[in-house]
N, C-alpha and C. Protein backbone atom coordinates (compact mmCIF):
# COMPACT_ATOMS: atom_id res chain seq x y z
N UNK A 1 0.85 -1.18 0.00
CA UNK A 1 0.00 0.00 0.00
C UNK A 1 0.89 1.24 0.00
N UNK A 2 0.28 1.99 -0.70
CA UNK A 2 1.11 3.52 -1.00
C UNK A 2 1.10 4.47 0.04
N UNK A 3 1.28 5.16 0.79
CA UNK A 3 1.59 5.64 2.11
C UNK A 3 1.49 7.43 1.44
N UNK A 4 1.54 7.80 0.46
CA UNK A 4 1.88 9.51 -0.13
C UNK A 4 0.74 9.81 -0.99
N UNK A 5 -0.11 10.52 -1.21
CA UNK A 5 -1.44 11.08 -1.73
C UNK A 5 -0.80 11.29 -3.06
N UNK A 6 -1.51 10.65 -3.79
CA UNK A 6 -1.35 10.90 -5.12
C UNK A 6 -1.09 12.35 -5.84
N UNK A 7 -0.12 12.65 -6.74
CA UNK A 7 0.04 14.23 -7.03
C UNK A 7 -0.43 14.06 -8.43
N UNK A 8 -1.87 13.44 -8.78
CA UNK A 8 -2.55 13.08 -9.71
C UNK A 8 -2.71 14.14 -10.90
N UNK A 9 -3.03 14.52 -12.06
CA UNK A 9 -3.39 15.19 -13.26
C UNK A 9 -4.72 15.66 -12.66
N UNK A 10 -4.99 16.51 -13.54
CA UNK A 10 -6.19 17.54 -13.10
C UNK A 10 -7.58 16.49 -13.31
N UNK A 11 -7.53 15.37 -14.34
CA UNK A 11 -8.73 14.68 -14.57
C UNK A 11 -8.93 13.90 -13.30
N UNK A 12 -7.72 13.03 -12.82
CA UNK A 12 -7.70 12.38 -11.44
C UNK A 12 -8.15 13.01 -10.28
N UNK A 13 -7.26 14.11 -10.01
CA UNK A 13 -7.89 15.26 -8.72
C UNK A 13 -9.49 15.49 -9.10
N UNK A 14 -10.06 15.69 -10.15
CA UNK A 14 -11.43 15.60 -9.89
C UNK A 14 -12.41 14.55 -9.49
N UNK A 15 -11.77 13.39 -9.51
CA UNK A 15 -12.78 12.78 -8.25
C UNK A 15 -11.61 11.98 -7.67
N UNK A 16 -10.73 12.25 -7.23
CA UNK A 16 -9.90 11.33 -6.26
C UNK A 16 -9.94 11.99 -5.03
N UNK A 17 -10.51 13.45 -4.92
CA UNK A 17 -10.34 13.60 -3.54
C UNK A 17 -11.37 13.66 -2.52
N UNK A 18 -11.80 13.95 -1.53
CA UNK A 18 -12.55 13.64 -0.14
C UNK A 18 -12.20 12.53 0.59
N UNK A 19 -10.88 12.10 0.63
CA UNK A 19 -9.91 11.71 2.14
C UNK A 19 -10.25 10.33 2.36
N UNK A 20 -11.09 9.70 1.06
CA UNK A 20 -10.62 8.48 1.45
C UNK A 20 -9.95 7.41 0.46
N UNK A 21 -9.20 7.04 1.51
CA UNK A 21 -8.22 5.95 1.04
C UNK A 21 -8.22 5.28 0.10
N UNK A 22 -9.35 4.58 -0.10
CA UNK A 22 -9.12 3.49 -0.92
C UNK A 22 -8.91 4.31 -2.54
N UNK A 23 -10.21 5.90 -2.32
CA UNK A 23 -9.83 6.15 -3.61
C UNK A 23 -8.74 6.56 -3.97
N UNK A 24 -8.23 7.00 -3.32
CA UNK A 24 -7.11 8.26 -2.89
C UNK A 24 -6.23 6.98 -3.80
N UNK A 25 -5.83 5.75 -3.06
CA UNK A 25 -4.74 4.64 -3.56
C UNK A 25 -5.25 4.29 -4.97
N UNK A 26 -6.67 4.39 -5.40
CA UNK A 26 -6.99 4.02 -6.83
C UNK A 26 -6.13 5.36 -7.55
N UNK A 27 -6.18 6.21 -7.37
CA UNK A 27 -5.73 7.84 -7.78
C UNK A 27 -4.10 7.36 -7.78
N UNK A 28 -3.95 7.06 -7.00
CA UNK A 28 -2.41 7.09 -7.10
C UNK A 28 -1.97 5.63 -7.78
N UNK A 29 -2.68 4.58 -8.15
CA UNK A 29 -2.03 3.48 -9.06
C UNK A 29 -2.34 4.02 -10.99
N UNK A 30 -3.57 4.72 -10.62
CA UNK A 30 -3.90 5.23 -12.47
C UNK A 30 -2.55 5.69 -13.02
N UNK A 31 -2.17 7.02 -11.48
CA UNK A 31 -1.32 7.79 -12.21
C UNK A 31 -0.27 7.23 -12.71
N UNK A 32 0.23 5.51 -11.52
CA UNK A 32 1.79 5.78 -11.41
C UNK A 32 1.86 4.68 -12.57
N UNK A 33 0.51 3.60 -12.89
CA UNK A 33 0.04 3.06 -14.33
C UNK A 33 0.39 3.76 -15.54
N UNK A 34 0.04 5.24 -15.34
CA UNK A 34 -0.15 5.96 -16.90
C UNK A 34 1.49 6.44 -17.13
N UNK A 35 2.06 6.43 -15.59
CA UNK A 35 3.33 7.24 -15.91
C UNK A 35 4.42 6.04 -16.82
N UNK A 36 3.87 4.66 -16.37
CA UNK A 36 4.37 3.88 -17.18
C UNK A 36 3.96 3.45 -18.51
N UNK A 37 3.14 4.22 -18.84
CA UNK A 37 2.47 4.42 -20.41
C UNK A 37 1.83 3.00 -20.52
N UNK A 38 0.72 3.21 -19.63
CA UNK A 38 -0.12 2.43 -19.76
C UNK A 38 -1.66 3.25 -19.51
N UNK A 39 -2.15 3.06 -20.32
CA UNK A 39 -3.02 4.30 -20.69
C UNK A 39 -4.65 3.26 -20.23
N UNK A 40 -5.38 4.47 -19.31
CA UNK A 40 -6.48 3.76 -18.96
C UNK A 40 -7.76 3.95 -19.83
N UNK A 41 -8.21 2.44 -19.50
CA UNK A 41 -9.35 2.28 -20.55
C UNK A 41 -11.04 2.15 -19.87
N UNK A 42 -11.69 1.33 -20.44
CA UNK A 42 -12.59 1.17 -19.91
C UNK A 42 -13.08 0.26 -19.07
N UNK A 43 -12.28 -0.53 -18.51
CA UNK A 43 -12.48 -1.48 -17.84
C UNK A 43 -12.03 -0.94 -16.63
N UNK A 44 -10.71 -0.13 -16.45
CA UNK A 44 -10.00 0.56 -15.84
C UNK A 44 -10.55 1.79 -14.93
N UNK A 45 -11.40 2.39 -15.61
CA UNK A 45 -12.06 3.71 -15.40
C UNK A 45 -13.44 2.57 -14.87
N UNK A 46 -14.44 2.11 -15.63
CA UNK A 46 -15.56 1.49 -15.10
C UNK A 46 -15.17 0.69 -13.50
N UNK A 47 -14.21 0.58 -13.34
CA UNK A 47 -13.78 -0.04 -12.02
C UNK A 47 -13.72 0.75 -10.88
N UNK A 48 -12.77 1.95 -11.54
CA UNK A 48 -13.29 3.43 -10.54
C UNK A 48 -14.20 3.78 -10.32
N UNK A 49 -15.26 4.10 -11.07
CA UNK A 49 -16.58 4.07 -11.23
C UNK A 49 -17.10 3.49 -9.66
N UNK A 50 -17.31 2.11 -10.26
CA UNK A 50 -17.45 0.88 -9.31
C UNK A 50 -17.15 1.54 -7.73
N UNK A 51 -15.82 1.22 -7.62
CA UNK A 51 -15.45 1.95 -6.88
C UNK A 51 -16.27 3.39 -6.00
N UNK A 52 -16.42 4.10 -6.34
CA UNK A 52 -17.31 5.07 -6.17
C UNK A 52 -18.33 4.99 -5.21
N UNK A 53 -19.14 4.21 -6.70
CA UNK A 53 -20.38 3.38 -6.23
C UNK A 53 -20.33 2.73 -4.84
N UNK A 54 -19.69 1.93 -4.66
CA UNK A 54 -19.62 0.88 -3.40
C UNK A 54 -19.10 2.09 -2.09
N UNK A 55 -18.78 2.94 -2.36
CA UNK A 55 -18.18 3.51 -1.19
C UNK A 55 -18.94 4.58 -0.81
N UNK A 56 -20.66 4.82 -1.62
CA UNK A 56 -21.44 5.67 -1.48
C UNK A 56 -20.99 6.89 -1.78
N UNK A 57 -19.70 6.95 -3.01
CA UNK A 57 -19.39 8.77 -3.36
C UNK A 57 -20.14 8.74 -4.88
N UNK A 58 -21.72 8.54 -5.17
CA UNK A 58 -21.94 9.18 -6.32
C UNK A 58 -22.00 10.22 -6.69
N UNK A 59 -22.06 10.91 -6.23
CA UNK A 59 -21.68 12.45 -6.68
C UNK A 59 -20.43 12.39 -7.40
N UNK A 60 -19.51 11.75 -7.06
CA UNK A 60 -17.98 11.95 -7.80
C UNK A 60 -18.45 11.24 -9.69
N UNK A 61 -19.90 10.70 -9.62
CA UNK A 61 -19.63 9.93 -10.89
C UNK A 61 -19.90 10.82 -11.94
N UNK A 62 -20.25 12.17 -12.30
CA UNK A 62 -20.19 12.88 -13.14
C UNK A 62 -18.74 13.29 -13.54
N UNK A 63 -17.71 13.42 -12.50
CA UNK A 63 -16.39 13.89 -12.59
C UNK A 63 -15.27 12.44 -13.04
N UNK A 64 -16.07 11.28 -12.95
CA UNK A 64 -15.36 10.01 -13.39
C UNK A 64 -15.90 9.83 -15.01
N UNK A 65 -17.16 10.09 -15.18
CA UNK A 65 -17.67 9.99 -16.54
C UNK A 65 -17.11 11.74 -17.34
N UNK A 66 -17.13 12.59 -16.91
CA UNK A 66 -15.98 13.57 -17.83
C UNK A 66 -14.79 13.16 -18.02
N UNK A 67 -14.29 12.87 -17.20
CA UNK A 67 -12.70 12.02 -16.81
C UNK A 67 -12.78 11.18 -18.60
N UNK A 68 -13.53 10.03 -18.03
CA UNK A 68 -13.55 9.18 -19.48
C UNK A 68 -13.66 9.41 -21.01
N UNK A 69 -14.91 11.04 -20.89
CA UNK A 69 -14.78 11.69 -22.40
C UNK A 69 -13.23 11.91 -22.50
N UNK A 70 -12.83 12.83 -21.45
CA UNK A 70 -11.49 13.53 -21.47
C UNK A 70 -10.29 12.34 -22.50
N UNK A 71 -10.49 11.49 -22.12
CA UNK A 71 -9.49 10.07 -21.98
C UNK A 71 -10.41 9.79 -23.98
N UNK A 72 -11.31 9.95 -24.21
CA UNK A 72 -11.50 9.04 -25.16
C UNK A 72 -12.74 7.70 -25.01
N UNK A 73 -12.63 7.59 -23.71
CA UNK A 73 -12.98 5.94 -23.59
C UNK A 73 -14.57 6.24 -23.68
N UNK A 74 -15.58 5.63 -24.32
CA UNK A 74 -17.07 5.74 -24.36
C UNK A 74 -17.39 4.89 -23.64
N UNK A 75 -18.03 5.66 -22.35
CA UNK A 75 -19.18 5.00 -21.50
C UNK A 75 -20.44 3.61 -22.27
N UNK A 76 -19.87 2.36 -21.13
CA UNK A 76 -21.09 1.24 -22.08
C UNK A 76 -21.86 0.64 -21.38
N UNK A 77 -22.42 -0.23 -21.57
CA UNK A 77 -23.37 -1.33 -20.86
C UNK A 77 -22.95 -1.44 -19.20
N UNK A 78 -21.48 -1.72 -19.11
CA UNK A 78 -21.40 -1.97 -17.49
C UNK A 78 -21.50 -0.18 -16.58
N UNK A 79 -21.00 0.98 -17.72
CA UNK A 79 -20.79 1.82 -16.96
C UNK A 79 -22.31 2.27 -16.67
N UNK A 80 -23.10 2.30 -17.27
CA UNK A 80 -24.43 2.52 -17.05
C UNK A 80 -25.32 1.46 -15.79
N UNK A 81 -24.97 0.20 -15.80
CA UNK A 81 -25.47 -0.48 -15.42
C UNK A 81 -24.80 -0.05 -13.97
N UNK A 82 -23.78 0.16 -14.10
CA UNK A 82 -23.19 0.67 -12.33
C UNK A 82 -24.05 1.86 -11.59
N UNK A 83 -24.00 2.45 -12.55
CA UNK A 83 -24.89 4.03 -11.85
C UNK A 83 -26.09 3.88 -11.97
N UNK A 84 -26.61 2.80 -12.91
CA UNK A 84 -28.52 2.93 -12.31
C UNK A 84 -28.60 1.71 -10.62
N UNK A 85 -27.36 0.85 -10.82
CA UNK A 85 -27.74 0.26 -9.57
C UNK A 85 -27.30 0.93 -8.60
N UNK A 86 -25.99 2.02 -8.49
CA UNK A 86 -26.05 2.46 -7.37
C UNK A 86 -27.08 3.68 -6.77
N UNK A 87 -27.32 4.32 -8.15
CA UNK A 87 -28.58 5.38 -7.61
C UNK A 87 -29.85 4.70 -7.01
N UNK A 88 -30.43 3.32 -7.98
CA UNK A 88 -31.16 3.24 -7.14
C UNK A 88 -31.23 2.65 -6.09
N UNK A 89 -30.14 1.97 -5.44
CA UNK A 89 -29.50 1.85 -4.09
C UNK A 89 -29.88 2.41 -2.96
N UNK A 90 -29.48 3.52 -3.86
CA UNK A 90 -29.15 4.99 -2.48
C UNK A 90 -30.61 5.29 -2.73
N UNK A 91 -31.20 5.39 -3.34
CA UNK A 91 -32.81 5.59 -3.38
C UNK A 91 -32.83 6.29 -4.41
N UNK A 92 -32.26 7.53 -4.77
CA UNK A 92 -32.32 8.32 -5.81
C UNK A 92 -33.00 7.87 -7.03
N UNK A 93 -34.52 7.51 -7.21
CA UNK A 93 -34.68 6.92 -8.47
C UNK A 93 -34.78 7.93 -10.14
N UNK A 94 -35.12 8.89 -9.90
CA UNK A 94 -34.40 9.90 -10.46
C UNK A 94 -33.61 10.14 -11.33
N UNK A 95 -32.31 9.88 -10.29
CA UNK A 95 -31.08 9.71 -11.20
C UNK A 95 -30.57 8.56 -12.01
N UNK A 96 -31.49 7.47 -11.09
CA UNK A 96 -31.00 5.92 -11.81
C UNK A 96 -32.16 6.33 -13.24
N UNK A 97 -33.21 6.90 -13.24
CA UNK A 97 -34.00 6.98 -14.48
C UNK A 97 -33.15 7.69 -15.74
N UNK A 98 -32.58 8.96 -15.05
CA UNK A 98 -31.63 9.91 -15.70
C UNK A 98 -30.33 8.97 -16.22
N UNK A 99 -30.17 7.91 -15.80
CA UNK A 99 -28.56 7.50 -16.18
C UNK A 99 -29.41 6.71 -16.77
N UNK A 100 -30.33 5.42 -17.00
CA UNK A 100 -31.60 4.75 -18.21
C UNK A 100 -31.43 5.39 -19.60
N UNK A 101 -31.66 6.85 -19.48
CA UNK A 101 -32.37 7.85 -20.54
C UNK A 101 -30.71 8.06 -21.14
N UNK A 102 -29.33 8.09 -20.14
CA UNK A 102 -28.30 8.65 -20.75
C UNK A 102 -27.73 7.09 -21.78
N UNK A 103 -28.05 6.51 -21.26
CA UNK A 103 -27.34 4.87 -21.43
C UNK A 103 -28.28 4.60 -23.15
N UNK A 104 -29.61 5.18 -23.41
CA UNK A 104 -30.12 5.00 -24.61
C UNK A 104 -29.57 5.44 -25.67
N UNK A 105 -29.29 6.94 -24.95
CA UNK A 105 -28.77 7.42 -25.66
C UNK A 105 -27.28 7.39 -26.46
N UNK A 106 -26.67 6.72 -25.77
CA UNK A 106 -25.15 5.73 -26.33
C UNK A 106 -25.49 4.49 -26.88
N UNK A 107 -26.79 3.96 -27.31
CA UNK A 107 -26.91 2.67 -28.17
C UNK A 107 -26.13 3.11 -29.48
């Protein structure tokens, strides 16, 4: 485990921070991944995502799904399927309808 806060790129710092760990250490393997030119994809990013999700920070998932335009990578089947189950989780049905309506719209 990495012990030093990631000194992440501006796409990372937008959702790697609010102090916790686990993301904080996801933030700091992308970077020290990309510094070895290994460039993240979608499996990679949908995991962060994930991530997120399970740790109750959806709010950060608008700043993980810009992240991914930023990068190239197009949001698919699992990344959608993550955010309607965690919204409607958290109850928010709403937003899980809103991420339905966004997910059509990428057929």
């Amino acid at each position: 485990r990495h012990h030093h806060p990631p000194s992440a790129g501006r796409e990372v710092a937008a959702w790697a921070g609010g102090g916790d760990p686990a993301i904080e250490e996801a933030a700091y393997l992308l970077e020290d991944m990309e510094a070895r030119g290994v460039a993240a994809d979608g499996f990679t990013l949908n995991t962060l995502l994930q991530l997120h999700v399970q740790r109750g920070r959806l709010g950060q998932a608008p700043a993980v799904l810009e992240d991914m335009g930023r990068r190239g990578v197009r949001p698919g089947a699992v990344t959608f399927c993550t955010l309607i189950q965690g919204y409607s989780a958290a109850g928010d049905l709403r937003a899980a309808e809103a991420a339905w309506r966004d997910a059509q719209a990428f057929r």
